[in-house]
N, C-alpha and C. Protein backbone atom coordinates (compact mmCIF):
# COMPACT_ATOMS: atom_id res chain seq x y z
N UNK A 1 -33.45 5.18 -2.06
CA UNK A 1 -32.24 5.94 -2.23
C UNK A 1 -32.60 7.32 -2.78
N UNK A 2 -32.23 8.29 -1.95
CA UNK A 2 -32.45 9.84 -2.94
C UNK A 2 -30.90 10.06 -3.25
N UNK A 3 -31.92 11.36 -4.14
CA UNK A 3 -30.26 12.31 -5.03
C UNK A 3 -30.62 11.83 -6.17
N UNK A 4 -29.85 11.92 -7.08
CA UNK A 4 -29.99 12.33 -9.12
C UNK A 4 -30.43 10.91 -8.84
N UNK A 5 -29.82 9.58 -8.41
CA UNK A 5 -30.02 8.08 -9.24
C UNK A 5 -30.95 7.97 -8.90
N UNK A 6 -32.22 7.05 -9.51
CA UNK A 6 -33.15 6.36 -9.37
C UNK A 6 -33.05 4.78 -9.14
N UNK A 7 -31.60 4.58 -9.42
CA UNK A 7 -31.00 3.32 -9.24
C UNK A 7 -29.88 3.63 -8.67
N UNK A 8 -28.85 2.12 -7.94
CA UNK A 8 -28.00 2.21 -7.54
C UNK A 8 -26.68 2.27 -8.75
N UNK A 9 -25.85 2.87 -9.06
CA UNK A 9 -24.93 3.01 -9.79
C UNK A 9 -24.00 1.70 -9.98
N UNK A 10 -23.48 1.26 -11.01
CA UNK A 10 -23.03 -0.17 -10.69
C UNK A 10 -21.79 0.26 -11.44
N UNK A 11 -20.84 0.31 -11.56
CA UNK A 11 -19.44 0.63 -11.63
C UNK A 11 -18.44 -0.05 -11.91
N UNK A 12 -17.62 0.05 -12.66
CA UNK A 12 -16.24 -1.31 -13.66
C UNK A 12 -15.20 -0.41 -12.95
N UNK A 13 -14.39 0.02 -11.85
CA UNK A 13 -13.50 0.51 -11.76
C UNK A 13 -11.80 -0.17 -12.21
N UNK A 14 -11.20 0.88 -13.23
CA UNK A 14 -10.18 0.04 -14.00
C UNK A 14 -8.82 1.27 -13.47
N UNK A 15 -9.11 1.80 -12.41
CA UNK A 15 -7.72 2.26 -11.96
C UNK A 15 -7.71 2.19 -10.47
N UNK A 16 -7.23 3.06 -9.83
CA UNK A 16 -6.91 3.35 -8.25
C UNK A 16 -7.94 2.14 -7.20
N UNK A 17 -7.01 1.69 -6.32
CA UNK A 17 -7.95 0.41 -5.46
C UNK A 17 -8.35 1.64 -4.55
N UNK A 18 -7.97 2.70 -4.48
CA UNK A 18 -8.51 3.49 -3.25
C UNK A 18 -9.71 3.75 -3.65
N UNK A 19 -9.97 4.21 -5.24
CA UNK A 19 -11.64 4.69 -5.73
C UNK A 19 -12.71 3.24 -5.55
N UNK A 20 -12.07 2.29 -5.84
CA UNK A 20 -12.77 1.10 -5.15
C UNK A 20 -12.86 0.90 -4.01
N UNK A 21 -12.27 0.81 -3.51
CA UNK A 21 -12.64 0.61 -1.85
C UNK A 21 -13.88 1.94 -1.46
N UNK A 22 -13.64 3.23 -1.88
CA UNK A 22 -14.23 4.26 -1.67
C UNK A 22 -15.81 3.88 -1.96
N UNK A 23 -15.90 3.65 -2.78
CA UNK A 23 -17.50 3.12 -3.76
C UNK A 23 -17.91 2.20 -2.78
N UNK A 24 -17.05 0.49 -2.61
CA UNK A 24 -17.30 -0.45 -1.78
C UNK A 24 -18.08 0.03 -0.57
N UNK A 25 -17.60 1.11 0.35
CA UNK A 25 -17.43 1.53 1.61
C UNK A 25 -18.90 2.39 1.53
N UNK A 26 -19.39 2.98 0.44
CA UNK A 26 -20.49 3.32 0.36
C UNK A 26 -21.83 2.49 -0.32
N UNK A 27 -21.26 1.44 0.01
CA UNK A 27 -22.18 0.59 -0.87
C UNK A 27 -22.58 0.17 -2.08
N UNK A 28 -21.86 0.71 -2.71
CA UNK A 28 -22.15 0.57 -4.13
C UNK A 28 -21.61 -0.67 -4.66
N UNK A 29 -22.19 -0.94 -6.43
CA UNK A 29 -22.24 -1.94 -6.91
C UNK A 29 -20.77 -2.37 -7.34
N UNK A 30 -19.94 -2.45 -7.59
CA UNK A 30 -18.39 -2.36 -8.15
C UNK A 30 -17.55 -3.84 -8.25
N UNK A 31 -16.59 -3.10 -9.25
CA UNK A 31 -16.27 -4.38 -9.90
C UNK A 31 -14.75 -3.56 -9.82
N UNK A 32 -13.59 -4.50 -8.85
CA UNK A 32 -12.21 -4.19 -9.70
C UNK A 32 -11.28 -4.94 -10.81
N UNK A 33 -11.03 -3.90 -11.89
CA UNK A 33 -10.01 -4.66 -13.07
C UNK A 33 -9.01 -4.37 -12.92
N UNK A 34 -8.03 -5.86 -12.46
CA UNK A 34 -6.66 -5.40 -12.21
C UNK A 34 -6.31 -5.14 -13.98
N UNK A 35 -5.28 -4.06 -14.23
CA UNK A 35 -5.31 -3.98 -15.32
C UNK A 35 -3.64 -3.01 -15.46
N UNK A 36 -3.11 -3.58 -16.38
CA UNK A 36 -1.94 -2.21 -16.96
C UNK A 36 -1.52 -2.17 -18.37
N UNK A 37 -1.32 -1.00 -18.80
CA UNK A 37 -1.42 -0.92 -20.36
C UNK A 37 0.05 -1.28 -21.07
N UNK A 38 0.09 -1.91 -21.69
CA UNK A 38 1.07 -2.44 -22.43
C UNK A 38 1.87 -2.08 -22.40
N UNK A 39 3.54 -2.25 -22.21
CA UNK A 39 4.26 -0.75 -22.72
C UNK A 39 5.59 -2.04 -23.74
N UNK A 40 6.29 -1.06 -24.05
CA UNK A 40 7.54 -1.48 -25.68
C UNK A 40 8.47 -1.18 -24.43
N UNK A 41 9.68 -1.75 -24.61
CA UNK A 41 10.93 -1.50 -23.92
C UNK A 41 11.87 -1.70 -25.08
N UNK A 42 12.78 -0.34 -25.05
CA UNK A 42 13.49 -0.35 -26.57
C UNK A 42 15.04 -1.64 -26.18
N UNK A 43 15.66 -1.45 -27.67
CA UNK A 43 16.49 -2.78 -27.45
C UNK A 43 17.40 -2.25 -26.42
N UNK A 44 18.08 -1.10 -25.84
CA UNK A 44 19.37 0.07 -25.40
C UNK A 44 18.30 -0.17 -23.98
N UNK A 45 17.79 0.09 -23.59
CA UNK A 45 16.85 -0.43 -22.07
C UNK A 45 16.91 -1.76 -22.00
N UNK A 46 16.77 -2.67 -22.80
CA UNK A 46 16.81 -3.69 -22.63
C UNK A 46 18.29 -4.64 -22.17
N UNK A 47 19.28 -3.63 -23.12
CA UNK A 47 20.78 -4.35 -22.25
C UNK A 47 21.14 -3.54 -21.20
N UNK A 48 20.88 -2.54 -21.10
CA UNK A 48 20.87 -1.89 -19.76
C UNK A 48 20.15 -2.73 -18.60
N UNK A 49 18.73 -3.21 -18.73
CA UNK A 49 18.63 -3.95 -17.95
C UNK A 49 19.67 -5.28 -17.67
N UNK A 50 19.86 -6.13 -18.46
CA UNK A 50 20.50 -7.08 -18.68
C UNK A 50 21.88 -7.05 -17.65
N UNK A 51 22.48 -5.94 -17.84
CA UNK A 51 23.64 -5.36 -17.58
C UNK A 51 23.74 -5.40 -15.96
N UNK A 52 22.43 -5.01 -15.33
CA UNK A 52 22.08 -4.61 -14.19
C UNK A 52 21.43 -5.80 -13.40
N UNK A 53 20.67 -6.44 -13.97
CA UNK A 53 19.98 -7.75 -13.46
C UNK A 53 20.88 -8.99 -13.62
């Protein structure tokens, strides 16, 4: 393999499936984490939902 690595790059991708597939498609080592960050839903969203669902 030439260019900067001396190794193949091995990769945790934790957002976009397109940057994974991208890596995949070039061979590389990769790993996808389905993943989403926590979120608070206040109590006034919450009967709004209620209201609606």
């Amino acid at each position: 393999m030439e260019g900067i690595y001396k190794e193949k790059p091995a990769v945790a991708n934790l957002g976009i499936r397109l940057f994974y597939d991208a890596l995949e498609a070039q061979d590389c080592e990769c790993t996808q984490i389905e993943w989403m960050p926590p979120y608070k839903q206040t109590e006034e969203i919450d009967e709004l939902l209620d209201e609606f669902l």
